[in-house]
C-alpha atoms as a PDB file:
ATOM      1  CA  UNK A   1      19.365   7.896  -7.979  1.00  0.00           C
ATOM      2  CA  UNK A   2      15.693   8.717  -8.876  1.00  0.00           C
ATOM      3  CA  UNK A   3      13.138   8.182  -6.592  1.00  0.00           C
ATOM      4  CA  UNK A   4      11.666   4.386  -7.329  1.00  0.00           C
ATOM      5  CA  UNK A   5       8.355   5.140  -5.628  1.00  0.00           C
ATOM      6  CA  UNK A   6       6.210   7.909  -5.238  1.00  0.00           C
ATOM      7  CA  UNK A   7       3.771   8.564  -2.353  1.00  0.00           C
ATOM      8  CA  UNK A   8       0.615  10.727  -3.099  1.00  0.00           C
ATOM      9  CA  UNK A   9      -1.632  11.139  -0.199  1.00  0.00           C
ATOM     10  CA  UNK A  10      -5.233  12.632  -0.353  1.00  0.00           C
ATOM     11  CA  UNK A  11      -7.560  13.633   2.871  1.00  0.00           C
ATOM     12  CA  UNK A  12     -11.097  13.624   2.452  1.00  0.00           C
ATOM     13  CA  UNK A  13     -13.532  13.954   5.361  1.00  0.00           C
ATOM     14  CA  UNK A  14     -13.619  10.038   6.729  1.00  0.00           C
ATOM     15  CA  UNK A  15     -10.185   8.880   4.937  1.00  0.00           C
ATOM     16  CA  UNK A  16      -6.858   9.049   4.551  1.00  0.00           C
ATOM     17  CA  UNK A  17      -5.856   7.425   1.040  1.00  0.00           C
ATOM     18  CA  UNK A  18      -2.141   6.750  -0.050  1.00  0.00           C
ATOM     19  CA  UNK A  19      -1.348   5.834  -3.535  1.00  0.00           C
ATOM     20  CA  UNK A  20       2.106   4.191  -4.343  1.00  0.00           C
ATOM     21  CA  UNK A  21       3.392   4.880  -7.929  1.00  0.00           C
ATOM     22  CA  UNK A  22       6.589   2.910  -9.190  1.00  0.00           C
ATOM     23  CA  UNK A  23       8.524   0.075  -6.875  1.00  0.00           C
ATOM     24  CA  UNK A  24       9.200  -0.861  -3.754  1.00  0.00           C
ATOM     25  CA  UNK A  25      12.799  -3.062  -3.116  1.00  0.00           C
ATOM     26  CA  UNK A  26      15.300  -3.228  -0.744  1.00  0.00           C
ATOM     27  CA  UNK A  27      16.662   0.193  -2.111  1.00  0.00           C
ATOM     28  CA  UNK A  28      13.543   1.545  -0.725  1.00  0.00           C
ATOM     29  CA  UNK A  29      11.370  -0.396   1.442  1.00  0.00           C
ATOM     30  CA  UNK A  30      12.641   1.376   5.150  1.00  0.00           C
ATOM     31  CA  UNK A  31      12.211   4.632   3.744  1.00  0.00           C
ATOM     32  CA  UNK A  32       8.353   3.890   2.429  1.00  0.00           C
ATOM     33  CA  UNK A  33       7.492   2.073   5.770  1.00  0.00           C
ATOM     34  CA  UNK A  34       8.613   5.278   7.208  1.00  0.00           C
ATOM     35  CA  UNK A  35       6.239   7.870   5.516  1.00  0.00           C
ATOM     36  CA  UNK A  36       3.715   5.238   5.488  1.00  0.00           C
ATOM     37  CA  UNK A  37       3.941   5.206   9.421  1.00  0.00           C
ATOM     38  CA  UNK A  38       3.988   9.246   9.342  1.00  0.00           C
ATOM     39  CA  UNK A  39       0.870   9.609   7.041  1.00  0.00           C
ATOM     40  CA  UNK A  40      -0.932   7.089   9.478  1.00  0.00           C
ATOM     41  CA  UNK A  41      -0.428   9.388  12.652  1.00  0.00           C
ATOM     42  CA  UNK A  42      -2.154  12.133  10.711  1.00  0.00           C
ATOM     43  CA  UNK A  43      -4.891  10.061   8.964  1.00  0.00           C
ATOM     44  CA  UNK A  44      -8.095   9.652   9.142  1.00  0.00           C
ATOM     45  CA  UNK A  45     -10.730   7.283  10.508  1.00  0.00           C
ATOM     46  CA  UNK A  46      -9.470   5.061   7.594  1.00  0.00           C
ATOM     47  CA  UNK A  47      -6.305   4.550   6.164  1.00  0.00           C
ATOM     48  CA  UNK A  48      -6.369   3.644   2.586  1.00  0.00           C
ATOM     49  CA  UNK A  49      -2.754   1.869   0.680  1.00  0.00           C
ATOM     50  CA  UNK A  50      -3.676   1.536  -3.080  1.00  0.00           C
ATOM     51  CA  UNK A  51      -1.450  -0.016  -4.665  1.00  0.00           C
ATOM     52  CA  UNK A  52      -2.934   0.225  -8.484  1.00  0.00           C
ATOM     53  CA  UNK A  53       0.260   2.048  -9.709  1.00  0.00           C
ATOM     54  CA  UNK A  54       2.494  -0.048  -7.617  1.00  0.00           C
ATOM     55  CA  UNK A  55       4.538  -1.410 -10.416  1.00  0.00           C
ATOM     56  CA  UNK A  56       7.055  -3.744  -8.869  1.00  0.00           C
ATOM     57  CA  UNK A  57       7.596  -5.235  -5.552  1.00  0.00           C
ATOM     58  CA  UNK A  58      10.251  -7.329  -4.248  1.00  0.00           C
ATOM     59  CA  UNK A  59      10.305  -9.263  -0.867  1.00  0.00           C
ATOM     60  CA  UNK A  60      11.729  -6.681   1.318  1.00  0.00           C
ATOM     61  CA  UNK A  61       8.880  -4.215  -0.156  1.00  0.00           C
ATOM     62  CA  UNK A  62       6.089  -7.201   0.539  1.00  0.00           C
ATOM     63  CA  UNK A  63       7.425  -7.497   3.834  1.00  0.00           C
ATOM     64  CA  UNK A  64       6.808  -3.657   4.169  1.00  0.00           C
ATOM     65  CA  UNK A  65       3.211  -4.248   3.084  1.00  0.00           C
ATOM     66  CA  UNK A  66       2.859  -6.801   5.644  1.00  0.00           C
ATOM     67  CA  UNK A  67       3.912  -4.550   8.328  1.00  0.00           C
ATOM     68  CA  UNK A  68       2.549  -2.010   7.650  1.00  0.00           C
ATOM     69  CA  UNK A  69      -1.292  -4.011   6.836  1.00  0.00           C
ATOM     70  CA  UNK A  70      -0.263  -5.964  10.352  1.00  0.00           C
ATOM     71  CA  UNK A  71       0.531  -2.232  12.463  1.00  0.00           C
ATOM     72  CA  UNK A  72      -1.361   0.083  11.036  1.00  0.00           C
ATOM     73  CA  UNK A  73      -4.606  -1.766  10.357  1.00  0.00           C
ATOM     74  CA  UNK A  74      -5.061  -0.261   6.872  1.00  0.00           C
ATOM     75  CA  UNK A  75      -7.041  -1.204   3.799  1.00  0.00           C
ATOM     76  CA  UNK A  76      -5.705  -2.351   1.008  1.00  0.00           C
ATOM     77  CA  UNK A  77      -6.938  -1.125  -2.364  1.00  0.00           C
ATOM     78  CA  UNK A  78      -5.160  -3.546  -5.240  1.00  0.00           C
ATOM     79  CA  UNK A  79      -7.331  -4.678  -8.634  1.00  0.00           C
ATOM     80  CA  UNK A  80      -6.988  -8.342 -10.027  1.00  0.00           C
ATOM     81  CA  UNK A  81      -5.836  -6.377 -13.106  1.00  0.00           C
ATOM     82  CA  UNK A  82      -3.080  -4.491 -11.257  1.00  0.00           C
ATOM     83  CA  UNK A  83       0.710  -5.335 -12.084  1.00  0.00           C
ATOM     84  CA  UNK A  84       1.551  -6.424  -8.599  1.00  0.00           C
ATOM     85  CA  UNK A  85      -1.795  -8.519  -7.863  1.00  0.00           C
ATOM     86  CA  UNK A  86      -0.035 -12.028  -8.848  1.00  0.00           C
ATOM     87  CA  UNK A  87       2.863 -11.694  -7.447  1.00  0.00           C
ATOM     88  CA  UNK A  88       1.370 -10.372  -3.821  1.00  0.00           C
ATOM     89  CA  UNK A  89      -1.326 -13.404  -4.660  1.00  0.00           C
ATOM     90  CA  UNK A  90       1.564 -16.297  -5.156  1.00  0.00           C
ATOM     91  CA  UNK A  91       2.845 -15.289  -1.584  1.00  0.00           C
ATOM     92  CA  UNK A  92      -0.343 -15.297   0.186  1.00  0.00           C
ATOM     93  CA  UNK A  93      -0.691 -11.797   0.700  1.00  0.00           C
ATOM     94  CA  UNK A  94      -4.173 -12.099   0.552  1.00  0.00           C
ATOM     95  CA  UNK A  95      -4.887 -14.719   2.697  1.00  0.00           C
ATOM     96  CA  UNK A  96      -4.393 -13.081   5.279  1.00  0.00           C
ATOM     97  CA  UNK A  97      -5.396  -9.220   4.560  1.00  0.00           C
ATOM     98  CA  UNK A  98      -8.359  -8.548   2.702  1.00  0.00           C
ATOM     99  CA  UNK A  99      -7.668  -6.830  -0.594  1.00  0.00           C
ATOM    100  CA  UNK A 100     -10.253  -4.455  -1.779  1.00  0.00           C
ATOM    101  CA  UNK A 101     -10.575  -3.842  -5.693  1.00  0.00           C
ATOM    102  CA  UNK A 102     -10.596  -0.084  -5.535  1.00  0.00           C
ATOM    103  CA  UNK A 103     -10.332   2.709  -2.887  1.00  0.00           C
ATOM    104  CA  UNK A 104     -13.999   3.154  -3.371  1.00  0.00           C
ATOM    105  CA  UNK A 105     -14.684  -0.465  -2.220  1.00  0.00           C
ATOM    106  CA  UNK A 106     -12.037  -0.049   0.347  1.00  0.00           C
ATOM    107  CA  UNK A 107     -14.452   3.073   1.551  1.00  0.00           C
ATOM    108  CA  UNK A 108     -17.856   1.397   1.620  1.00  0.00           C
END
């Protein structure tokens, strides 16, 4: 089976900035909350989840982003015009995390 999401992470100086390309579902949501908890032990100052590229989501992969917002005290990097914005918006997603519109607003 092909990988359904793909994890790129980039270090800078004051960040740690992870960039999920593709889905996140049942099939798949243990496994990202894993390396999402491993890239968090070696981030940092701030931890950085943009989701831009995220492309589909299902409950068990919202309750991952939940979590992981919850545990790890990241920031969440997520456009109005990204695919997964509504559907983590209908939930309430943002009502309780705030959502930054890019990882450069998520930085300042």
């Amino acid at each position: 089976m092909p990988d359904l999401c793909t994890i790129e992470t980039r270090h800078t100086d004051r960040s740690t900035v992870v960039r999920l390309i593709g889905e996140i579902d049942a099939s798949n949501a243990a496994l990202i909350d894993g390396e999402l908890r491993a890239i968090a032990k070696a981030a940092r100052n701030v931890l950085i989840v943009d989701l831009n590229e995220l492309e589909y989501v299902d409950s068990a992969g919202i309750a991952t982003l939940e979590r992981t917002t919850n545990d790890l005290q990241c920031r969440i990097a997520i456009s109005r015009a990204a695919t997964v914005y509504q559907t983590l918006h209908v939930v309430g997603f943002n009502e309780g995390h705030e959502l930054y519109d890019s990882v450069g607003e998520a930085l300042s």
